[in-house]
Protein backbone atom coordinates (compact mmCIF):
# COMPACT_ATOMS: atom_id res chain seq x y z
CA UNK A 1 50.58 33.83 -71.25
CA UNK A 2 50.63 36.98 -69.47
CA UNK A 3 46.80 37.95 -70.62
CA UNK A 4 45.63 33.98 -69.65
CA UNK A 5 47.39 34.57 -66.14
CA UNK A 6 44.53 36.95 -64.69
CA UNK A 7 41.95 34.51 -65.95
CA UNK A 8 43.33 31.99 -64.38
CA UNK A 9 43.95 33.99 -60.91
CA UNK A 10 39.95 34.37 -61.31
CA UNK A 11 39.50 30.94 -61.83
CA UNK A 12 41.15 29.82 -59.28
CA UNK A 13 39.19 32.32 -57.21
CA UNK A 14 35.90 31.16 -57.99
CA UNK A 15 36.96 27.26 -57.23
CA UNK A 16 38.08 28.43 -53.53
CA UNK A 17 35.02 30.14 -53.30
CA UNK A 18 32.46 27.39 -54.21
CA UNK A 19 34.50 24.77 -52.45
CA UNK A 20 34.38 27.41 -49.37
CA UNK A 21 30.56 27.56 -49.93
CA UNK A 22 30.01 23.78 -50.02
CA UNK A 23 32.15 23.04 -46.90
CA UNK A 24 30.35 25.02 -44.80
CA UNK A 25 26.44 24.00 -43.62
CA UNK A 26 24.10 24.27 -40.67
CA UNK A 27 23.07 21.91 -38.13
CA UNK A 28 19.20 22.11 -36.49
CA UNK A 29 18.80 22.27 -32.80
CA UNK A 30 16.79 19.01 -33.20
CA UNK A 31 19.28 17.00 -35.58
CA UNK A 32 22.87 15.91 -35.14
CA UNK A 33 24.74 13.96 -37.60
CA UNK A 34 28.22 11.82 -38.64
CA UNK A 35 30.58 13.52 -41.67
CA UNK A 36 30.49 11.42 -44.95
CA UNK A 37 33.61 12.08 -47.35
CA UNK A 38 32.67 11.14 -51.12
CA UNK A 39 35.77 11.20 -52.32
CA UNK A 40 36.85 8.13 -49.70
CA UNK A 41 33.74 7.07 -48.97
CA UNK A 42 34.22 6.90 -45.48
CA UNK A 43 32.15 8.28 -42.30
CA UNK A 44 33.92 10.05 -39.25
CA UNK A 45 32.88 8.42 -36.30
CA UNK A 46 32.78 11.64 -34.27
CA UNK A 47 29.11 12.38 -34.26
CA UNK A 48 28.30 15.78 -34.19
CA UNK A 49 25.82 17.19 -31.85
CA UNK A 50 26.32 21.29 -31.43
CA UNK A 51 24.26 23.27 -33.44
CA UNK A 52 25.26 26.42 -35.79
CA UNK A 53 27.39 26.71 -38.51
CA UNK A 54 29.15 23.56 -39.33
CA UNK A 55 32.61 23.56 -41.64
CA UNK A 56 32.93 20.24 -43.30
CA UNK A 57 35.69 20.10 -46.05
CA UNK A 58 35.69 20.18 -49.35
CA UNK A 59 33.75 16.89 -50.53
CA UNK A 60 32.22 16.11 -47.25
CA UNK A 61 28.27 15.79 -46.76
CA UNK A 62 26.44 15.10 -43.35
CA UNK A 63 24.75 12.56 -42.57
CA UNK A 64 21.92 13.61 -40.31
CA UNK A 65 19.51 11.77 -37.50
CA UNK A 66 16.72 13.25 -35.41
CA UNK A 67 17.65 14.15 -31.90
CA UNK A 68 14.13 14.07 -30.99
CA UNK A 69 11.76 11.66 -30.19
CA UNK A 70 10.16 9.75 -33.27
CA UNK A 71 7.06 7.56 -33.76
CA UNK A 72 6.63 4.11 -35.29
CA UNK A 73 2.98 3.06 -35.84
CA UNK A 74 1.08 0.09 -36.82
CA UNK A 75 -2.49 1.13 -37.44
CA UNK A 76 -5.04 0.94 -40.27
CA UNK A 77 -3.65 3.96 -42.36
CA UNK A 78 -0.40 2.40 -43.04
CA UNK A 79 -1.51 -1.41 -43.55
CA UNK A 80 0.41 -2.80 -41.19
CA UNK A 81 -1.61 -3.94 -38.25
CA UNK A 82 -0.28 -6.53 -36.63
CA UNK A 83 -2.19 -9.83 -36.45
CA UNK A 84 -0.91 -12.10 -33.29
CA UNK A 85 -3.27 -14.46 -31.00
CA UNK A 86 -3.48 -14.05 -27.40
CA UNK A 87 -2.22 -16.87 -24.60
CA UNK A 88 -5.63 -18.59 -24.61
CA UNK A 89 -5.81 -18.72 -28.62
CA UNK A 90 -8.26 -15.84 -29.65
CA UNK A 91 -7.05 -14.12 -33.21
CA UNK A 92 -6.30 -10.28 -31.56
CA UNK A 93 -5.66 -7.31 -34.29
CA UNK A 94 -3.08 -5.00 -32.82
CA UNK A 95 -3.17 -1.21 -33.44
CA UNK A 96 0.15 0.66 -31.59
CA UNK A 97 2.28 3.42 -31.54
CA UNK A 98 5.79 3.99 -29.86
CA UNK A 99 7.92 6.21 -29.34
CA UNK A 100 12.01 6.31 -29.10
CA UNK A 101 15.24 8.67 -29.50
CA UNK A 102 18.18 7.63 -31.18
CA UNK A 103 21.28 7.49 -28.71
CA UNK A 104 24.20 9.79 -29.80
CA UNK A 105 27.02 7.61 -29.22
CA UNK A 106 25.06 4.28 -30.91
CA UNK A 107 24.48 6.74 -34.18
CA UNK A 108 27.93 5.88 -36.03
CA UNK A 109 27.33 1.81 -35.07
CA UNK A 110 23.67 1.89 -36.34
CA UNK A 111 25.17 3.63 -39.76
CA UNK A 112 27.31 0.66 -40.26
CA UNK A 113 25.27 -1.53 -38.68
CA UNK A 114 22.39 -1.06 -40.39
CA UNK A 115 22.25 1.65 -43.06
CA UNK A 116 22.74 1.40 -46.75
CA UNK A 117 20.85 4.67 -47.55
CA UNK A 118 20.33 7.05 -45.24
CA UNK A 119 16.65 6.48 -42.76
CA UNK A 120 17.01 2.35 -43.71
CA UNK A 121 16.96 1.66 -39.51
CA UNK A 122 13.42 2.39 -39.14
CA UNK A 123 12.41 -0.52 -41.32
CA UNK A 124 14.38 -2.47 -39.13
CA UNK A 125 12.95 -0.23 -35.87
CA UNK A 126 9.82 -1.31 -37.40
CA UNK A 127 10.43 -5.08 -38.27
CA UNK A 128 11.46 -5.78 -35.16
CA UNK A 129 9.44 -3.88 -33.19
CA UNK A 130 6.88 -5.93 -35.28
CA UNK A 131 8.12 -9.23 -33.81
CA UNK A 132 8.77 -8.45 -30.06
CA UNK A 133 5.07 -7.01 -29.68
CA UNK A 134 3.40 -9.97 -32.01
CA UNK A 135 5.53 -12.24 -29.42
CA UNK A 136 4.82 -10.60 -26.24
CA UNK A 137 0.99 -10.48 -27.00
CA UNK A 138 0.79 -14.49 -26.65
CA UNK A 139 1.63 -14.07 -23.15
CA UNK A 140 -1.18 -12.02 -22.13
CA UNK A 141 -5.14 -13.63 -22.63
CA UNK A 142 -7.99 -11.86 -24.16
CA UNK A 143 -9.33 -10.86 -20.73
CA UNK A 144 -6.31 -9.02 -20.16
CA UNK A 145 -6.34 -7.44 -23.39
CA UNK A 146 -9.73 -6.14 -22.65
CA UNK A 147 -9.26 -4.74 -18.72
CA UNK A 148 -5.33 -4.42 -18.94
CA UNK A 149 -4.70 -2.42 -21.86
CA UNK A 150 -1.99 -0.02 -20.17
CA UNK A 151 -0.32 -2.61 -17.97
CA UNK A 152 0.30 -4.82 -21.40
CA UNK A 153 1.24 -1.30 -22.79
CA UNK A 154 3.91 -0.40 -20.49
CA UNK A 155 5.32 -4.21 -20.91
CA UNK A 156 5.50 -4.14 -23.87
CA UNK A 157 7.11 -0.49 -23.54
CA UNK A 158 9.98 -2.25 -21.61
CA UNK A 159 10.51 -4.92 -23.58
CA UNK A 160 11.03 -3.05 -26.74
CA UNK A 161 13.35 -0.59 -24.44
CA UNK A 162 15.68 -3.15 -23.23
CA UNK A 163 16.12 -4.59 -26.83
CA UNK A 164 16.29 -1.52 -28.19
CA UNK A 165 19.03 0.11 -26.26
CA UNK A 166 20.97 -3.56 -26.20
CA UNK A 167 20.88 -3.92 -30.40
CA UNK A 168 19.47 -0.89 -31.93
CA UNK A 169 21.22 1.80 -30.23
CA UNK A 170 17.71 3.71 -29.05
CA UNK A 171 15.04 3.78 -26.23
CA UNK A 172 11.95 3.43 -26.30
CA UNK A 173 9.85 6.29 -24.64
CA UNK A 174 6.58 5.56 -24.16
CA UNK A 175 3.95 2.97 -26.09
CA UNK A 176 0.03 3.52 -26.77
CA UNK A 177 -2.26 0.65 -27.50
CA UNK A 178 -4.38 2.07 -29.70
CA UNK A 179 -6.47 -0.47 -31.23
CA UNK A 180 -6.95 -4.31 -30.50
CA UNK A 181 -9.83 -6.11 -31.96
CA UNK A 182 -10.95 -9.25 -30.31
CA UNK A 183 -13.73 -11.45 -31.70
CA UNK A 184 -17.12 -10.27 -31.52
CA UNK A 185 -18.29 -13.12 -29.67
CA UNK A 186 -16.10 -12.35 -26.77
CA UNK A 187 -16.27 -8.78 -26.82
CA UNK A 188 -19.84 -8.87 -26.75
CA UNK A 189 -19.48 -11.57 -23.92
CA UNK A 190 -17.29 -9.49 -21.88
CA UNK A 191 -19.33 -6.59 -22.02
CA UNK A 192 -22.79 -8.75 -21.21
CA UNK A 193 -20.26 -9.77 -17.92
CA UNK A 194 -19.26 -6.12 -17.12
CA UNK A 195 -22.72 -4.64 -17.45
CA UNK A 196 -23.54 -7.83 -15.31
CA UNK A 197 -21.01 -6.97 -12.28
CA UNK A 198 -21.98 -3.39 -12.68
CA UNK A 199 -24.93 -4.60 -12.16
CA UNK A 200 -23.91 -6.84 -9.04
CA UNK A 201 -22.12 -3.67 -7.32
CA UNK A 202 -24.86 -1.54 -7.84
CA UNK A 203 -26.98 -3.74 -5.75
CA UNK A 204 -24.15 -4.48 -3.26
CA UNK A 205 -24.04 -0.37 -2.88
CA UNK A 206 -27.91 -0.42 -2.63
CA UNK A 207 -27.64 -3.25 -0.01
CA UNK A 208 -24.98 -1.38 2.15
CA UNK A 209 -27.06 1.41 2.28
CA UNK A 210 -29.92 -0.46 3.13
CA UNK A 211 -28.13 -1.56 5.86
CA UNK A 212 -26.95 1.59 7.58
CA UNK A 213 -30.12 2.28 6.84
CA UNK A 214 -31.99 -0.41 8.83
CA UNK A 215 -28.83 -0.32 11.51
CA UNK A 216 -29.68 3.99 12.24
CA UNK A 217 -33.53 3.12 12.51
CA UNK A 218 -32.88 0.25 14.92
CA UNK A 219 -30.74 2.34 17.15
CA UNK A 220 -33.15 5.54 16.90
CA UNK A 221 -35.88 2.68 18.25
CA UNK A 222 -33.23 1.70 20.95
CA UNK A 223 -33.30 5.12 22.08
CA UNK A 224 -36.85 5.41 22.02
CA UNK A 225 -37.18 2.67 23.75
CA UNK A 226 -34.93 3.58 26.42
CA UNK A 227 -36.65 6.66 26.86
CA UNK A 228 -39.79 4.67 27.22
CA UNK A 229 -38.47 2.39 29.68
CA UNK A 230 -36.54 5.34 31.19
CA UNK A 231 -40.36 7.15 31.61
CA UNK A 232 -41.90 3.68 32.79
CA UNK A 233 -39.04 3.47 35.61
CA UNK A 234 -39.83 7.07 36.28
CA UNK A 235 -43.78 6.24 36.39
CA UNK A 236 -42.96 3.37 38.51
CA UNK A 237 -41.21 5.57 41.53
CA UNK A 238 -43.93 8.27 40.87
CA UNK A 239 -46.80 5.35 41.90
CA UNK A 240 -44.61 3.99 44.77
CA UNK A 241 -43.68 7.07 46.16
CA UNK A 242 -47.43 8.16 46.11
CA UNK A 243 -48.31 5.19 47.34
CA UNK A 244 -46.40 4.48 50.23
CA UNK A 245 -47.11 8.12 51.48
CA UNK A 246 -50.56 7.15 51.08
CA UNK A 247 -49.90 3.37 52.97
CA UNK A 248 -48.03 5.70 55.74
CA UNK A 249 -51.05 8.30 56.20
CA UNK A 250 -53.84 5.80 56.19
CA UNK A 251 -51.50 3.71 58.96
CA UNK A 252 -51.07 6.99 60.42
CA UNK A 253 -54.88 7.76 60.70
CA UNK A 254 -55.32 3.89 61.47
CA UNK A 255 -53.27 3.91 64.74
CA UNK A 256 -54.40 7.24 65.67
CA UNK A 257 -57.99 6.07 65.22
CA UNK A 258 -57.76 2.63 67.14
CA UNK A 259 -55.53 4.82 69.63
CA UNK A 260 -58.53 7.18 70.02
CA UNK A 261 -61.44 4.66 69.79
CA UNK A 262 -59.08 2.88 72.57
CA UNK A 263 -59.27 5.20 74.67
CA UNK A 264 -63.13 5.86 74.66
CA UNK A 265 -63.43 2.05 75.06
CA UNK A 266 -61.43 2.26 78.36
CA UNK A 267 -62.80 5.45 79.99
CA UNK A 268 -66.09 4.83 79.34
CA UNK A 269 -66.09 1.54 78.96
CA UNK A 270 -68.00 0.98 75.43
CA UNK A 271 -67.62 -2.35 73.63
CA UNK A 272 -69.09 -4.70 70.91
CA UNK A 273 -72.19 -2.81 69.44
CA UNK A 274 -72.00 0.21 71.54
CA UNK A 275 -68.74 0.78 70.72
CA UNK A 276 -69.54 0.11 66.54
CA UNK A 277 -72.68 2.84 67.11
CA UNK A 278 -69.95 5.28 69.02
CA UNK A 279 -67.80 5.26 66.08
CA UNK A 280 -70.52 5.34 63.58
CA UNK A 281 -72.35 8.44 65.13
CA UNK A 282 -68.97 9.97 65.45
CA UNK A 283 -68.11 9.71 62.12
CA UNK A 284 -71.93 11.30 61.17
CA UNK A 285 -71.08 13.99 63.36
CA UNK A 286 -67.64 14.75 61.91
CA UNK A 287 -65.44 13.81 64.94
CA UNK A 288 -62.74 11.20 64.55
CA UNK A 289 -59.16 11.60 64.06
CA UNK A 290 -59.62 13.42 60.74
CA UNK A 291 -62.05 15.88 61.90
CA UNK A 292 -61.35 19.92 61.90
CA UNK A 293 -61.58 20.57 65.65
CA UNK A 294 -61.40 24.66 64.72
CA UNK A 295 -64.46 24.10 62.67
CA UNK A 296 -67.86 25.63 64.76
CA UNK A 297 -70.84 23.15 63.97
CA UNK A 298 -74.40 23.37 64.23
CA UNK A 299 -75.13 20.10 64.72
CA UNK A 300 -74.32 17.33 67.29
CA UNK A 301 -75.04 13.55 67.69
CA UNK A 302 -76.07 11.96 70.78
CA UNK A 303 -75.43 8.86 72.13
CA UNK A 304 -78.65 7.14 72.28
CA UNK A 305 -80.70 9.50 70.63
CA UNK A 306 -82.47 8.38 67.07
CA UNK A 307 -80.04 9.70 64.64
CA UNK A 308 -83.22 11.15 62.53
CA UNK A 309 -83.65 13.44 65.17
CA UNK A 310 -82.45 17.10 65.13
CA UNK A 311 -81.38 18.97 68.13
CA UNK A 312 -80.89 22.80 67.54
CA UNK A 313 -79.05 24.71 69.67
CA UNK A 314 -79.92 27.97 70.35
CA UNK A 315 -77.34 30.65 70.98
């Protein structure tokens, strides 16, 4: 007895070690989990979220869940496209992702709720997630499908985030539409009608330009042509100016002519043809109204003398 008892002491020992060991873990920044006892098979609804060194108890385990974001897809690599219609009947292939975070007080009710093993919710994450996009996509037609890809996205983002967060204990973050294969026939006529209004706003553009275009050379010919007009006006008061100077000198000389030429027909009483050969002989000689009376001349004209006939004077 006494040699067994320090064996036993040891013993003993060793048990409170390794049970020691095994009830104490770690828990990741990124994880937080819910306390499983084997012994009683039961789960301690205080969900642990701290990080660090975790004690648990002698036949305890954790059961851990992702604090992070995670991503469900439905794409080629996995088989699991989804195959839907859209609202006017066309066969659509759906390619998606989304994204969601577990919530950290819905983690013990999604354990019971929907775990047998541990990671069994995202099958039903993904099942369902299946049937509320496949559902949603009838509401939207193949037009919208090909020019609203990210409005569909983001309801279908909300959709899945209000059911989610109801029945599932999660949101959903974010949701990418990553493939969705329409028939050929339509894509091909959609494109032929983009390529076509394209084509339409391309000439609109062209058009407007040609506008602003024609509209900046039609007021550059306004101005010119006010400028002409302008220089025509200007032309036009040049030529009456000039010429009513020139009306007002020849009236001028006029009445001082038939004031003169009156005169000489009253003092020495010429009229009729004498008077006609006065002024003509005057005008030969350089006398009149207009005449330079400082200028000296050589020559003189004579009343009744043959106007061929020269007369020197000598000085």
């Amino acid at each position: 007895m006494a040699e067994a008892l320090p064996f036993c002491v040891m013993l003993v020992g060793v048990i409170a070690i390794g049970i020691g060991m095994t009830s104490i873990t770690s828990l990741q920044p990124t994880e937080m989990a819910l306390k499983y006892n084997w012994l009683l098979k039961t789960v301690n609804p205080v969900v642990m979220t701290e990080p660090g060194l975790v004690f648990t108890g002698p036949l305890n385990s954790l059961i851990r869940y992702p604090k992070t974001i995670q991503t469900l897809e439905y794409n080629q690599e996995h088989r699991d496209l989804l195959d839907g219609r859209t609202q006017d009947g066309l066969p659509l292939i759906l390619g998606l992702s989304f994204q969601y975070r577990l919530l950290p007080d819905g983690v013990y009710n999604l354990y019971f709720a929907y775990e047998n093993s541990p990671g069994d919710y995202e099958k039903i994450y993904k099942l369902v997630g299946m049937h509320i996009i496949t559902e949603l996509a009838t509401k939207f037609t193949a037009y919208q499908f090909f020019n609203e890809k990210q409005k569909i996205a983001e309801v279908m983002r909300q959709s899945l985030n209000d059911y989610f967060s109801k029945h599932l204990f999660a949101t959903v973050e974010s949701l990418q539409i990553q493939e969705d294969d329409l028939p050929e026939a339509f894509t091909t006529t959609i494109l032929t009608a983009a390529t076509s209004k394209q084509n339409i706003t391309r000439m609109e553009k062209t058009r407007d330009a040609k506008i602003i275009e024609f509209q900046t050379a039609r007021q550059i010919a306004e101005a010119q042509a006010n400028v002409t007009i302008q220089e025509a006006i200007g032309d036009q008061h040049r030529i009456m100016q000039n010429g009513k100077a020139d009306a007002a000198i020849i009236q001028a000389y006029v009445e001082a002519e038939l004031t003169a030429y009156g005169k000489i027909h009253t003092e020495l009483g010429l009229s009729g043809d004498d008077l006609v050969n006065y002024i003509w002989y005057d005008t030969l000689g350089g006398g009149g109204v207009s005449a330079n009376t400082n200028e000296e001349k050589d020559i003189q004209l004579l009343v009744g003398v043959n106007p061929s006939a020269y007369i020197s004077q000598t000085r």
